[in-house]
C-alpha atoms as a PDB file:
ATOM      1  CA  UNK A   1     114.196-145.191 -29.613  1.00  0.00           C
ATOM      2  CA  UNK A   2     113.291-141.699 -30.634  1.00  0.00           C
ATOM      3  CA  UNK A   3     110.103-140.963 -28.722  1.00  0.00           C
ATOM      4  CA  UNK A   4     107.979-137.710 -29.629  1.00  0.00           C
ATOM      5  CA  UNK A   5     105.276-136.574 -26.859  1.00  0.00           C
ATOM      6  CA  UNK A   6     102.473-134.420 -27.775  1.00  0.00           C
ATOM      7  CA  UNK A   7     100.466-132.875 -25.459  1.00  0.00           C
ATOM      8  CA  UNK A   8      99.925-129.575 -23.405  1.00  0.00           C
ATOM      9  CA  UNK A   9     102.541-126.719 -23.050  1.00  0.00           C
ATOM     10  CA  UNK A  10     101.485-124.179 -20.129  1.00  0.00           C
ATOM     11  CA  UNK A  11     102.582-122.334 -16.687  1.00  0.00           C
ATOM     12  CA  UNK A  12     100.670-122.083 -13.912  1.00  0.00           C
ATOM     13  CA  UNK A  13     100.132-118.871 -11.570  1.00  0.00           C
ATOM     14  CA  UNK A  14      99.135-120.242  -8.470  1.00  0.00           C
ATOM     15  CA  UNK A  15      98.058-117.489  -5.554  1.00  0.00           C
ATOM     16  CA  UNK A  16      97.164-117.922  -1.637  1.00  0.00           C
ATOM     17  CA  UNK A  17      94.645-116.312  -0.191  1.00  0.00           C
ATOM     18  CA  UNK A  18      94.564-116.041   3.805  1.00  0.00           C
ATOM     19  CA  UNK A  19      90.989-115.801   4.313  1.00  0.00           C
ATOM     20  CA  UNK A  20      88.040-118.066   3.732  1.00  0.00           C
ATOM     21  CA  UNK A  21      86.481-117.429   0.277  1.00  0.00           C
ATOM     22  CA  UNK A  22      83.144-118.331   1.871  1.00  0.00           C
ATOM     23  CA  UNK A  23      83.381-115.191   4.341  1.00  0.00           C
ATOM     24  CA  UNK A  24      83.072-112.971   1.237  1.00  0.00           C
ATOM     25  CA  UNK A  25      80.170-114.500  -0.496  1.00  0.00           C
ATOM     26  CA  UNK A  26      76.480-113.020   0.359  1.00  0.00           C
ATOM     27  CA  UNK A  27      73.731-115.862  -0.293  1.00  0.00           C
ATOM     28  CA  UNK A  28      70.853-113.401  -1.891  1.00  0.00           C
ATOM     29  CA  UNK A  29      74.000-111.889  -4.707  1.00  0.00           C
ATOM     30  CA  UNK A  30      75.200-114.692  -5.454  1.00  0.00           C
ATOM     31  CA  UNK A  31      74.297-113.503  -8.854  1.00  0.00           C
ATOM     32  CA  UNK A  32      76.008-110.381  -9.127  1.00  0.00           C
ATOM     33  CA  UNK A  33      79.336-111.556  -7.505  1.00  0.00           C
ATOM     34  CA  UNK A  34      81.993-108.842  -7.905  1.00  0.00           C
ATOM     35  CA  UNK A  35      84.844-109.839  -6.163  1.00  0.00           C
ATOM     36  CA  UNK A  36      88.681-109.072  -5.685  1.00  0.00           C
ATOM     37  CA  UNK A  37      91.279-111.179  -3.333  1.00  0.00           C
ATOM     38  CA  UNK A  38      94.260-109.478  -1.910  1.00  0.00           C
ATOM     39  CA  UNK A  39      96.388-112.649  -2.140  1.00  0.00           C
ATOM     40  CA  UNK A  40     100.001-113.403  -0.075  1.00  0.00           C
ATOM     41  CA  UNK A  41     101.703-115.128  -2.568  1.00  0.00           C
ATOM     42  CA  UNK A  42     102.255-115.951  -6.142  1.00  0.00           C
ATOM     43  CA  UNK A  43     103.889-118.935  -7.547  1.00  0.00           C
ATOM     44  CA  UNK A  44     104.736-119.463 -10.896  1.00  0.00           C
ATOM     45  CA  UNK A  45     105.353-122.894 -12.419  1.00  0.00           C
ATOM     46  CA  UNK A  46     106.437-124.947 -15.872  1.00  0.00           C
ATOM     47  CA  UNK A  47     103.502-127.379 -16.419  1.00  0.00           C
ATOM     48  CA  UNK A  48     101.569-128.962 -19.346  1.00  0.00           C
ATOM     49  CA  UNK A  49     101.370-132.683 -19.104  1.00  0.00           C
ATOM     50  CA  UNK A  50     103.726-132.592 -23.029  1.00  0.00           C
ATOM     51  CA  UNK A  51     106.295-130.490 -21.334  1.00  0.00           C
ATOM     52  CA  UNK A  52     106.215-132.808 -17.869  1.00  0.00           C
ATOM     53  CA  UNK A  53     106.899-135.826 -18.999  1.00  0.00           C
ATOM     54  CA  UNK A  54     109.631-134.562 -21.414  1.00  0.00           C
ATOM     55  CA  UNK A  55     111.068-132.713 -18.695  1.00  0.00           C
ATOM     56  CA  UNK A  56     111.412-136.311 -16.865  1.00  0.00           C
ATOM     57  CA  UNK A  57     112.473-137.981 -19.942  1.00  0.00           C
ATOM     58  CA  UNK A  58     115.288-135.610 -20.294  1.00  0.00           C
ATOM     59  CA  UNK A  59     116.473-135.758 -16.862  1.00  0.00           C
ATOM     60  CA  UNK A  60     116.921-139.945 -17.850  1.00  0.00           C
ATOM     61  CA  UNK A  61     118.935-138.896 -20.673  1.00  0.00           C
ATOM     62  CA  UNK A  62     116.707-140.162 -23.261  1.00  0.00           C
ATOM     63  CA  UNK A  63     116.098-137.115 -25.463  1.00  0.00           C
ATOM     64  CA  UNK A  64     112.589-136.899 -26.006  1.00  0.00           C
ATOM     65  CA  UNK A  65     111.240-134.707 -28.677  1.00  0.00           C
ATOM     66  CA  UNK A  66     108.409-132.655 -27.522  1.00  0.00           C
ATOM     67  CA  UNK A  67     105.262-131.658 -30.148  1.00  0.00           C
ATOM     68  CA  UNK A  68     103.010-129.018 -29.047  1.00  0.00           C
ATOM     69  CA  UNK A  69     102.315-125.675 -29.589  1.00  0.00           C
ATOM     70  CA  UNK A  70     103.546-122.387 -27.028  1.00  0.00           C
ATOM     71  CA  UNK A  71     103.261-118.621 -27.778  1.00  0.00           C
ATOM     72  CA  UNK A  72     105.648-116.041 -27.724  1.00  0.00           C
ATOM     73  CA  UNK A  73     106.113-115.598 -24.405  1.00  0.00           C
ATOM     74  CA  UNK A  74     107.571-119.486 -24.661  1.00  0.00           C
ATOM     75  CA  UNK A  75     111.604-118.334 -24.750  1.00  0.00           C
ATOM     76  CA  UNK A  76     112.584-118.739 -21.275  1.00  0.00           C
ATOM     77  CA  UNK A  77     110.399-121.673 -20.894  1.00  0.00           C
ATOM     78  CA  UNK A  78     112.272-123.096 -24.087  1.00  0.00           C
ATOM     79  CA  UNK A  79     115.389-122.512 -22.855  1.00  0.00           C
ATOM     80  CA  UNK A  80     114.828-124.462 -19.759  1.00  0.00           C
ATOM     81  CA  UNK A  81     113.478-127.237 -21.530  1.00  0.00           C
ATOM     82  CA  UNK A  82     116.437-127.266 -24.204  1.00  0.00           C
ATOM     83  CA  UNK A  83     119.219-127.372 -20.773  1.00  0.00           C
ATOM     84  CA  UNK A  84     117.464-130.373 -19.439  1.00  0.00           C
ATOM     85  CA  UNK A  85     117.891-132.697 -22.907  1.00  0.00           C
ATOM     86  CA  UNK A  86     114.489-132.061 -24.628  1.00  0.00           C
ATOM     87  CA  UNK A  87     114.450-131.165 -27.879  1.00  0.00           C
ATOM     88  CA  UNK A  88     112.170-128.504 -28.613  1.00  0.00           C
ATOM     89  CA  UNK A  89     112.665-127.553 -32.317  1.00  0.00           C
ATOM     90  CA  UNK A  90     108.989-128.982 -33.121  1.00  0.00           C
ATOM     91  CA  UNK A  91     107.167-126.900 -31.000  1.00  0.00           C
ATOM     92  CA  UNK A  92     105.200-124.204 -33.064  1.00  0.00           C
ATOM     93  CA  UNK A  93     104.588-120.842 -31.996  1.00  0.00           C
ATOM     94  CA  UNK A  94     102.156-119.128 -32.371  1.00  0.00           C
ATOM     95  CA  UNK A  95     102.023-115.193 -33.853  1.00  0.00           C
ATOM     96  CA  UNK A  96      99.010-114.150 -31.827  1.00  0.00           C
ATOM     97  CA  UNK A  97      98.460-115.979 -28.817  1.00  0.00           C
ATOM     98  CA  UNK A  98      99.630-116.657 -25.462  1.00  0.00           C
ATOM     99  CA  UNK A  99     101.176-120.256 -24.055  1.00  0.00           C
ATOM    100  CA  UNK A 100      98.532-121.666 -22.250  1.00  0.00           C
ATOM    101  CA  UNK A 101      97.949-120.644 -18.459  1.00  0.00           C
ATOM    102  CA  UNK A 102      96.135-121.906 -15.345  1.00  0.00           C
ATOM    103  CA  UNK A 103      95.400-119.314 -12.979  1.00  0.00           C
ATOM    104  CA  UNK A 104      94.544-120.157  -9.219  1.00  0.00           C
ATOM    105  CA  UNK A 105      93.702-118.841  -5.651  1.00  0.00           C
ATOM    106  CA  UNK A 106      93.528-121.374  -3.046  1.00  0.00           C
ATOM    107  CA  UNK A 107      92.085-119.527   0.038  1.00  0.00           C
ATOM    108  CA  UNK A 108      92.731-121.156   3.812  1.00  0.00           C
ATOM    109  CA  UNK A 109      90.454-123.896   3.640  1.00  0.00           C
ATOM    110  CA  UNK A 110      92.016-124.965   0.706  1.00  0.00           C
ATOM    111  CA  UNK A 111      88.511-124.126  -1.855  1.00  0.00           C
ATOM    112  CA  UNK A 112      90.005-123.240  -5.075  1.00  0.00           C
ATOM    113  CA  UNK A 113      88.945-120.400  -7.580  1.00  0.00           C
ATOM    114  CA  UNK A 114      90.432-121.144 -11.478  1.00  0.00           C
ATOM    115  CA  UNK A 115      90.652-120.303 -14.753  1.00  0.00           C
ATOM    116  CA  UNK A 116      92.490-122.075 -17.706  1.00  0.00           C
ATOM    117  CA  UNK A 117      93.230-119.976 -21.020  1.00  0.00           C
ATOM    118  CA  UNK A 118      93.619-122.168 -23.658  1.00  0.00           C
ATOM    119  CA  UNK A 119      95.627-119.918 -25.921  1.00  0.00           C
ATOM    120  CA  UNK A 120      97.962-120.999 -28.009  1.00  0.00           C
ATOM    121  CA  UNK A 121      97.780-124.776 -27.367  1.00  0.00           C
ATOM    122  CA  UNK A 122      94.446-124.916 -29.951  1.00  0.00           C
ATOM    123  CA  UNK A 123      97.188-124.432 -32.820  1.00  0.00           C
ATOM    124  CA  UNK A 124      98.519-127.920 -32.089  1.00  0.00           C
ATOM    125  CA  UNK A 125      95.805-129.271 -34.643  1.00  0.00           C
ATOM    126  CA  UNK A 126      98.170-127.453 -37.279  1.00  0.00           C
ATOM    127  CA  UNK A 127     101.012-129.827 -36.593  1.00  0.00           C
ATOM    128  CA  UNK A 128     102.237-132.620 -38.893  1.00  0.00           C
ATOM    129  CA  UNK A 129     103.979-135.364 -36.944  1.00  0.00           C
ATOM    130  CA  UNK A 130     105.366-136.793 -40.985  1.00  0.00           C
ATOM    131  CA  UNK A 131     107.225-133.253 -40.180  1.00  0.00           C
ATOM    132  CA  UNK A 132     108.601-134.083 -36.697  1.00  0.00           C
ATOM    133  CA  UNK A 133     109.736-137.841 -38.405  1.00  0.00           C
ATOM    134  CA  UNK A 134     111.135-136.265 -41.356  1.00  0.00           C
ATOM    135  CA  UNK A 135     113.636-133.958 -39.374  1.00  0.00           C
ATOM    136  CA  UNK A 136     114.626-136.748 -36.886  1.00  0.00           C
ATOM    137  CA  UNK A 137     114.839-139.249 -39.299  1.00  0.00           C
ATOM    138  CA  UNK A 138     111.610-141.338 -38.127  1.00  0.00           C
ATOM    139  CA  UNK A 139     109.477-142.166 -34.881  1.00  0.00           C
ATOM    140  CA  UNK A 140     109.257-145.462 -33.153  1.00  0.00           C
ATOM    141  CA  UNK A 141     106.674-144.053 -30.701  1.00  0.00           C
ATOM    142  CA  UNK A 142     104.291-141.087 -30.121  1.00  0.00           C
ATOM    143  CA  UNK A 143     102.602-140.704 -26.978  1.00  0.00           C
ATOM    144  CA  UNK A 144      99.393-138.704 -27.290  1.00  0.00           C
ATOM    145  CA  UNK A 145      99.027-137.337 -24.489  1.00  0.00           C
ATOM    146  CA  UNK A 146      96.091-134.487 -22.966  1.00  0.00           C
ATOM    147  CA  UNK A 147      96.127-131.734 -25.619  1.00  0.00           C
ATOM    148  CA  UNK A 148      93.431-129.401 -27.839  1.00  0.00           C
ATOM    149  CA  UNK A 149      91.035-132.055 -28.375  1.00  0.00           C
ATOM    150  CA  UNK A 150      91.385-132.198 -32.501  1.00  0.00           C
ATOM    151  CA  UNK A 151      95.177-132.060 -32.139  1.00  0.00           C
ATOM    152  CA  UNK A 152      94.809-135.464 -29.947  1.00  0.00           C
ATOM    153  CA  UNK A 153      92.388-136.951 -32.796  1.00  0.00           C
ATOM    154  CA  UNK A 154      95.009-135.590 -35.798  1.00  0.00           C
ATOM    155  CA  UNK A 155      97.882-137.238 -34.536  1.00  0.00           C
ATOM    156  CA  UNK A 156      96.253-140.774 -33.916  1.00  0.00           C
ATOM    157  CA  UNK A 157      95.042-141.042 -36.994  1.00  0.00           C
ATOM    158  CA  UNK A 158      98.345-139.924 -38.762  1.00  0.00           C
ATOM    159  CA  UNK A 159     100.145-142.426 -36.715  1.00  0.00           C
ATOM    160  CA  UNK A 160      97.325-145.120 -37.763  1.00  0.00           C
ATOM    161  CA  UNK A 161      98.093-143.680 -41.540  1.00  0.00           C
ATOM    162  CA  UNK A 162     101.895-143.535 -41.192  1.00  0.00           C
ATOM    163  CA  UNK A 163     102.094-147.361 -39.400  1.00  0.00           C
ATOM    164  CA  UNK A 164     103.614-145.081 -36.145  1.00  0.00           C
ATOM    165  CA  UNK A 165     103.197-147.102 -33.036  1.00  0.00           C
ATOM    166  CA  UNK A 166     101.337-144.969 -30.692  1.00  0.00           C
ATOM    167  CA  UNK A 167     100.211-144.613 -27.092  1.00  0.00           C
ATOM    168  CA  UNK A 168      96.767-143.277 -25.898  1.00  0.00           C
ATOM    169  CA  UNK A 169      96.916-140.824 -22.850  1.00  0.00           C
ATOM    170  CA  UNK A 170      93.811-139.022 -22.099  1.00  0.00           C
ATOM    171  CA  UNK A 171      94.151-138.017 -18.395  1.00  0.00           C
ATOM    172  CA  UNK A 172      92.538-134.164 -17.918  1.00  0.00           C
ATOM    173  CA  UNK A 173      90.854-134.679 -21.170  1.00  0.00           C
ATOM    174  CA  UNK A 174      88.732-137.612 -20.522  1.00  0.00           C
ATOM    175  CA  UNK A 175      85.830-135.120 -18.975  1.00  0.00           C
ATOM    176  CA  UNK A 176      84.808-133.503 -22.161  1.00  0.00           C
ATOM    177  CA  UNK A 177      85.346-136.729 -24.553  1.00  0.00           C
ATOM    178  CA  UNK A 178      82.222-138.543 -25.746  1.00  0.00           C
ATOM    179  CA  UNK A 179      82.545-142.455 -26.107  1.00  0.00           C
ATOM    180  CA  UNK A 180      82.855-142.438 -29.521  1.00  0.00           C
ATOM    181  CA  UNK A 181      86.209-139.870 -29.474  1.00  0.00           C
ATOM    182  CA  UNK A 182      87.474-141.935 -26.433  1.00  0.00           C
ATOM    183  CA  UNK A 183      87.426-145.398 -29.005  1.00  0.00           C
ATOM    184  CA  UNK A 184      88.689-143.234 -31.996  1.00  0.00           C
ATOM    185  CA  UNK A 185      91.558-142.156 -29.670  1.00  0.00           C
ATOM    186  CA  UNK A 186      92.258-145.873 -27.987  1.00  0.00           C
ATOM    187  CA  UNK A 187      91.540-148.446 -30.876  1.00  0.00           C
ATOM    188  CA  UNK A 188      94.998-149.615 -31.900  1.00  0.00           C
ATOM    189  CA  UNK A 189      97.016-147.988 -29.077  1.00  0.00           C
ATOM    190  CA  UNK A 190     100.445-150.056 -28.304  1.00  0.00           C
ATOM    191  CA  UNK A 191      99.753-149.165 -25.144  1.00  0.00           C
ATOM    192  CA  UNK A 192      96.936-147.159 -23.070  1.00  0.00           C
ATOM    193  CA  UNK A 193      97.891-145.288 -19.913  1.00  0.00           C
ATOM    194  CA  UNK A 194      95.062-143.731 -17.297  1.00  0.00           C
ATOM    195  CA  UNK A 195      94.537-143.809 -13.419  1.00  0.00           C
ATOM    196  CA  UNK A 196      92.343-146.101 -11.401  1.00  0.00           C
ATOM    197  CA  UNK A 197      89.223-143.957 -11.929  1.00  0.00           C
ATOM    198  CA  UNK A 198      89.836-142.907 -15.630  1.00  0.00           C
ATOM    199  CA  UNK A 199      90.241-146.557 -16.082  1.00  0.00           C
ATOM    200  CA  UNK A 200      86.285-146.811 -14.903  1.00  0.00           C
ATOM    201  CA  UNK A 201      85.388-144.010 -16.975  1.00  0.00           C
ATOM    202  CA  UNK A 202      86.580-145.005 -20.314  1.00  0.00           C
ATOM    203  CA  UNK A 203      85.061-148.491 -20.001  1.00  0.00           C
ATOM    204  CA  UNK A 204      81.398-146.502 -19.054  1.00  0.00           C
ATOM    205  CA  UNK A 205      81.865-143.801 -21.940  1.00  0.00           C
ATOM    206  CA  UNK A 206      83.464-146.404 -24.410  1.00  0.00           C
ATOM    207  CA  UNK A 207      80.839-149.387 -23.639  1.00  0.00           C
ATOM    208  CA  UNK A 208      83.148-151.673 -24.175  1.00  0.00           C
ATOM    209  CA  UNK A 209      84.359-153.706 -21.602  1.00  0.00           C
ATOM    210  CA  UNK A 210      87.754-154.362 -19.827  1.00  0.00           C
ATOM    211  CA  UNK A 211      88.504-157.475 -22.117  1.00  0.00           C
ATOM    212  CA  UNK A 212      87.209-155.542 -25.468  1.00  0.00           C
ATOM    213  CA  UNK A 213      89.604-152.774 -24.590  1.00  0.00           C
ATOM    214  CA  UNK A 214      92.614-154.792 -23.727  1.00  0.00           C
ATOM    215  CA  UNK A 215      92.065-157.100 -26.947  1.00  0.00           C
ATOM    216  CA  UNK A 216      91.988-152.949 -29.146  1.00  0.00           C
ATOM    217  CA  UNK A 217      95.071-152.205 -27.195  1.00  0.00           C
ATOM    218  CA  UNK A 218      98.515-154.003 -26.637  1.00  0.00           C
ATOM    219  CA  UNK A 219      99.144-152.961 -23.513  1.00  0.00           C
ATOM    220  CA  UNK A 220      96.813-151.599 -20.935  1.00  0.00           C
ATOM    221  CA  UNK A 221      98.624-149.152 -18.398  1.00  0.00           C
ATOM    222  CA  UNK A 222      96.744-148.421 -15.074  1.00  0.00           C
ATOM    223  CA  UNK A 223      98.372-146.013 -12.408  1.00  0.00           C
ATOM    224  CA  UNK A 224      97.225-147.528  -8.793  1.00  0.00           C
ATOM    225  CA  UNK A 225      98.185-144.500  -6.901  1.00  0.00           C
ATOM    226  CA  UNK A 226     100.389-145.356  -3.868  1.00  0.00           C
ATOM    227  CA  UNK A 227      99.933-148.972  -4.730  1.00  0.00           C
ATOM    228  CA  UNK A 228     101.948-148.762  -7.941  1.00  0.00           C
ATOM    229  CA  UNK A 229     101.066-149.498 -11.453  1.00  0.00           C
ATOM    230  CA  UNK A 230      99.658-152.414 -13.669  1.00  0.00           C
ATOM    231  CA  UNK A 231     100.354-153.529 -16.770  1.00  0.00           C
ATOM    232  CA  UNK A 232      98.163-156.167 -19.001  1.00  0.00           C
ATOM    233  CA  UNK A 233      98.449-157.843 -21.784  1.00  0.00           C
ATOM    234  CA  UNK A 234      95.945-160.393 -23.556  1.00  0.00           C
ATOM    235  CA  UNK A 235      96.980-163.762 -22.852  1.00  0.00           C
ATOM    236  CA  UNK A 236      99.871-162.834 -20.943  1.00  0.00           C
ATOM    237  CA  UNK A 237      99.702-162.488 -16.282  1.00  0.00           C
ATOM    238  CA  UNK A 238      99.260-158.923 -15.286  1.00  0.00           C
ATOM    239  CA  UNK A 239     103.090-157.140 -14.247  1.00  0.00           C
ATOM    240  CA  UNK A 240     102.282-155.447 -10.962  1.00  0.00           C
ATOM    241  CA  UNK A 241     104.993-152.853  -9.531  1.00  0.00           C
ATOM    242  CA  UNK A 242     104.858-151.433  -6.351  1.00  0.00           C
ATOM    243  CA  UNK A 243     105.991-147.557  -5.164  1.00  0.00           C
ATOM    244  CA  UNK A 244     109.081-147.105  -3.361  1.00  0.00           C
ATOM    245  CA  UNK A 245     108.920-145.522   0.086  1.00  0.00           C
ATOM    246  CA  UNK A 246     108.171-141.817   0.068  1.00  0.00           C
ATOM    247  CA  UNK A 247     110.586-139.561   2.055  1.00  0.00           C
ATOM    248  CA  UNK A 248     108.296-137.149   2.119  1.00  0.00           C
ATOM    249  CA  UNK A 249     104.179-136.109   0.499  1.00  0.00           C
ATOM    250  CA  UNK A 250     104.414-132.601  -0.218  1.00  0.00           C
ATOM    251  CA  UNK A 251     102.425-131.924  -3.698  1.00  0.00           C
ATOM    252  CA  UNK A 252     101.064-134.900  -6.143  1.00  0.00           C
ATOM    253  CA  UNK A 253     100.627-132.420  -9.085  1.00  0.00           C
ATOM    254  CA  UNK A 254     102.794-134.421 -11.884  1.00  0.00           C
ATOM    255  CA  UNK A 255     103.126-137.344 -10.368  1.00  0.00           C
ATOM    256  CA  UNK A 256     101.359-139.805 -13.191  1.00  0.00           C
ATOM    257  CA  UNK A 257     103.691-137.253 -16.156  1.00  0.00           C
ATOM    258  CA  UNK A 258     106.563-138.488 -14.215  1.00  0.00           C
ATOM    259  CA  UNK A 259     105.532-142.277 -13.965  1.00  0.00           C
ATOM    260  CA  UNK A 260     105.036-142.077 -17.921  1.00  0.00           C
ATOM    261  CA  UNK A 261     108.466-139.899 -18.688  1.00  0.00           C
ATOM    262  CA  UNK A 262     110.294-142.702 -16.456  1.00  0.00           C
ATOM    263  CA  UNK A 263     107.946-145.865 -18.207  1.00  0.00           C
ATOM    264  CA  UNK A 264     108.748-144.018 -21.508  1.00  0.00           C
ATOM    265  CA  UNK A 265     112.562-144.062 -20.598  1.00  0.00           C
ATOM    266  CA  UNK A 266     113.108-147.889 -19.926  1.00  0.00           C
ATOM    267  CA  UNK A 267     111.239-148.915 -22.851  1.00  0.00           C
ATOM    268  CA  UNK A 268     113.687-146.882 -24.995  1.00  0.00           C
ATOM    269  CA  UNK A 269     116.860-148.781 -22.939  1.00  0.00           C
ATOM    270  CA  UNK A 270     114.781-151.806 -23.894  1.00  0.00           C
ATOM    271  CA  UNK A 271     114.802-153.007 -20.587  1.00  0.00           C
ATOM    272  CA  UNK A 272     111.696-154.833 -20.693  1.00  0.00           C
ATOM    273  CA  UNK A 273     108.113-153.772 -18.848  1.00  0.00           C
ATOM    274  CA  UNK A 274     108.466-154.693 -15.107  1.00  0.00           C
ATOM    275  CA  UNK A 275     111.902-152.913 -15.338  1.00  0.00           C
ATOM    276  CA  UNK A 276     110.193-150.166 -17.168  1.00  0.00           C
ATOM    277  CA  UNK A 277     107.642-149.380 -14.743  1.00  0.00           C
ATOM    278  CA  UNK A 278     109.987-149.278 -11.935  1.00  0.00           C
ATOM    279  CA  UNK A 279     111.897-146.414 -13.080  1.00  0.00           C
ATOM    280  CA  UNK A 280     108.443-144.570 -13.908  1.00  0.00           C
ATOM    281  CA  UNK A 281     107.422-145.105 -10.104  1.00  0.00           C
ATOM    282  CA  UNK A 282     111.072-144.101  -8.722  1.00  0.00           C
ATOM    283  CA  UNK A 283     110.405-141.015 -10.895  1.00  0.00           C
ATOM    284  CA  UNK A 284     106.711-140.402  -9.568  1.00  0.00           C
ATOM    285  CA  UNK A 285     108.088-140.401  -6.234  1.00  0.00           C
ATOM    286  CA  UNK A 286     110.823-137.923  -6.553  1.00  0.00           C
ATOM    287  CA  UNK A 287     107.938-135.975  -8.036  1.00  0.00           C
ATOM    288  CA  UNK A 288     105.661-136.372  -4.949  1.00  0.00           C
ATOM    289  CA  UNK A 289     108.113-135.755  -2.751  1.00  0.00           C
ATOM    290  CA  UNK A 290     108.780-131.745  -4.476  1.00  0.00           C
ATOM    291  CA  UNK A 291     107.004-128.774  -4.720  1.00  0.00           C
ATOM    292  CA  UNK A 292     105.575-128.383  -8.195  1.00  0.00           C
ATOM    293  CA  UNK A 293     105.965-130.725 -11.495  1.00  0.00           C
ATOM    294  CA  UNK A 294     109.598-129.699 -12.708  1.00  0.00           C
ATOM    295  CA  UNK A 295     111.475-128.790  -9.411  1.00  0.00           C
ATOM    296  CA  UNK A 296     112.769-131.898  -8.702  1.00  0.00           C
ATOM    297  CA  UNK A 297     116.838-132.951  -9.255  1.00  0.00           C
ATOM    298  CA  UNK A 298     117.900-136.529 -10.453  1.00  0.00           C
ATOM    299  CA  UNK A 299     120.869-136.847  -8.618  1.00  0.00           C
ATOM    300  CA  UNK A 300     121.692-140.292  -9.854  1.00  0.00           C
ATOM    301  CA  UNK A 301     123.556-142.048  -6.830  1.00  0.00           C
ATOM    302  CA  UNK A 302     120.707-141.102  -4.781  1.00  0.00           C
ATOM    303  CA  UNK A 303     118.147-142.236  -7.513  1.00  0.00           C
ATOM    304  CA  UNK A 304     119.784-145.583  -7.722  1.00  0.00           C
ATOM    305  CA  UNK A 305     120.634-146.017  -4.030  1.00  0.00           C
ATOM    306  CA  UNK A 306     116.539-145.793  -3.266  1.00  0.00           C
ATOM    307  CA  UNK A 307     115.729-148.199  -6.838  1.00  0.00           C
ATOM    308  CA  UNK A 308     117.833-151.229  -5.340  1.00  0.00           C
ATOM    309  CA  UNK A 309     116.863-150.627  -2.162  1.00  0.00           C
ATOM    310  CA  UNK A 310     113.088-151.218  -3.353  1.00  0.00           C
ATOM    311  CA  UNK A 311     114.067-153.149  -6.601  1.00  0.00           C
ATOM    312  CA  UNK A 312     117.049-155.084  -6.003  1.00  0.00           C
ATOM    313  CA  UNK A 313     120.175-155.208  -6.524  1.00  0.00           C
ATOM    314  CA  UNK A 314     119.676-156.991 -10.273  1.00  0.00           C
ATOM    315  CA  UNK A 315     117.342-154.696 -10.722  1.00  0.00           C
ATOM    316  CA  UNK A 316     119.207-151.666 -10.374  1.00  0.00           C
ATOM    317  CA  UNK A 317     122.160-153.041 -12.246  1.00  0.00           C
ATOM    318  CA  UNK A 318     119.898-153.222 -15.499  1.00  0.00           C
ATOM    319  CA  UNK A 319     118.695-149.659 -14.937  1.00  0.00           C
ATOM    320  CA  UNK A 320     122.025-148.084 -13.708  1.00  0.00           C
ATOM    321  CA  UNK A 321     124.558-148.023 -16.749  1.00  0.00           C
ATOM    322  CA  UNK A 322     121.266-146.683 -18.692  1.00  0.00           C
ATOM    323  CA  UNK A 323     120.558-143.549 -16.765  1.00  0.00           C
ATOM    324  CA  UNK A 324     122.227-140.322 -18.871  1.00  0.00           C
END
């Protein structure tokens, strides 16, 4: 299958302050704050939900093409991509602005001060996924996944237009969606990915409820957490997956990018749903188990050693010859 994901392209700077942001506030000016953290450490990582799952989609072998849009500053970022199988030749770039960046100081108690400049990710409007099909030679599946706002509208309806199966993917964009951009974005979906709570939060925006949304989209994807994942169909018994056992929770940042860029991955071997979903939550957990969203290795002895252990053995015979 040749699978294109669109969605956000950014890095994050992530700082540590020692102190307690609360020591430095005074309560009567509040108003005319005016302040400046000597921090410990910075830390800067790859991110962007587009680039995340692609990043765990090429680390399966499955080539994924990635659609978004970067600045100039996007080389190095590129390159890594472009070492670990994505293909990045649809990205645009943009002539004036920056790749998108999330800055952060987390002080002691772990209150957080951020700011997230857009930049160059409001030029993914401009791009023409007949483009991206015409130089690969078609699309079996987009996922649309949290990007500028009109980009994520664009590209559903040209897949509606084109006959593109498509899946819906809100996640970070959900907040500033009204209902009737959430059913624009959903109606049609092959399949509709969100968390527990997003799942709640498109049914209250939307108005319609679980049953109307299901019988709009053909599969419904919910993310349980450390429970594992579910998958519905109409008509068809709900395909429940659990987690395998985490070695270790050091950051969850990415986590849900990896279930989908491991989901994405067995439904391009063709290895059927329940199968499907099992690699995604193998993935998630290597994820949860790392520091940041694209640190993580794929050895794949170790990979398949923990998927039968949880799976089983038939299980991780279906998956194993798959893995690039």
């Amino acid at each position: 299958m040749r699978i294109a994901v669109t969605g956000s392209i950014a890095t994050d700077h992530l700082m540590t302050f020692p102190g307690r942001f609360a020591d430095q506030l005074v309560a009567d000016q509040l108003h005319t704050v005016s302040l400046s953290f000597l921090v410990d450490n910075l830390d800067v990582r790859r991110g962007g939900v587009g680039a995340n799952i692609c990043f765990g989609m090429g680390q399966l072998g499955t080539r994924p093409i990635l659609v978004g849009a970067a600045g100039s500053d996007f080389h190095e970022y590129r390159a890594w991509l472009d070492r670990h199988g994505v293909d990045t030749d649809s990205v645009r770039i943009s002539e004036v602005l920056h790749t998108a960046r999330f800055v952060c100081t987390t002080d002691a108690d772990h209150n957080q001060i951020g700011s997230f400049y857009t930049g160059a990710m409001s030029e993914a409007r401009l791009i023409e996924l007949k483009a991206v099909a015409d130089r690969v030679g078609g699309l079996d599946l987009v996922l649309i996944g949290a990007d500028d706002p009109e980009a994520m509208l664009r590209h559903t309806e040209e897949c509606r237009t084109r006959g593109i199966p498509f899946a819906a993917d809100f996640s970070q964009q959900i907040a500033r969606m009204d209902g009737e951009e959430i059913r624009t974005l959903l109606d049609g979906a092959t399949y509709l990915f969100s968390n527990e709570y997003e799942k709640g939060l498109i049914e209250n925006k939307t108005g319609w409820t679980d049953e109307e949304i299901l019988g709009r989209v053909g599969h419904r994807v919910t993310t349980l957490g450390a429970r594992g994942v579910r998958i519905e169909r109409v008509g068809e018994p709900a395909v429940e997956v659990a987690c395998p056992e985490e070695e270790a929770k050091v950051d969850p940042t990415g986590v849900g990018d990896a279930f989908r860029a491991g989901f994405l991955s067995g439904l391009s071997w063709d290895v059927g749903l329940e199968r499907a979903a099992q690699v995604g939550c193998m993935l998630a957990t290597l994820v949860i188990e790392t520091l940041g969203t694209q640190e993580y290795t794929l050895r794949r002895a170790h990979f398949m050693e923990r998927f039968a252990k949880t799976y089983g053995d038939e299980a991780a015979a279906e998956v194993r010859s798959r893995i690039g």
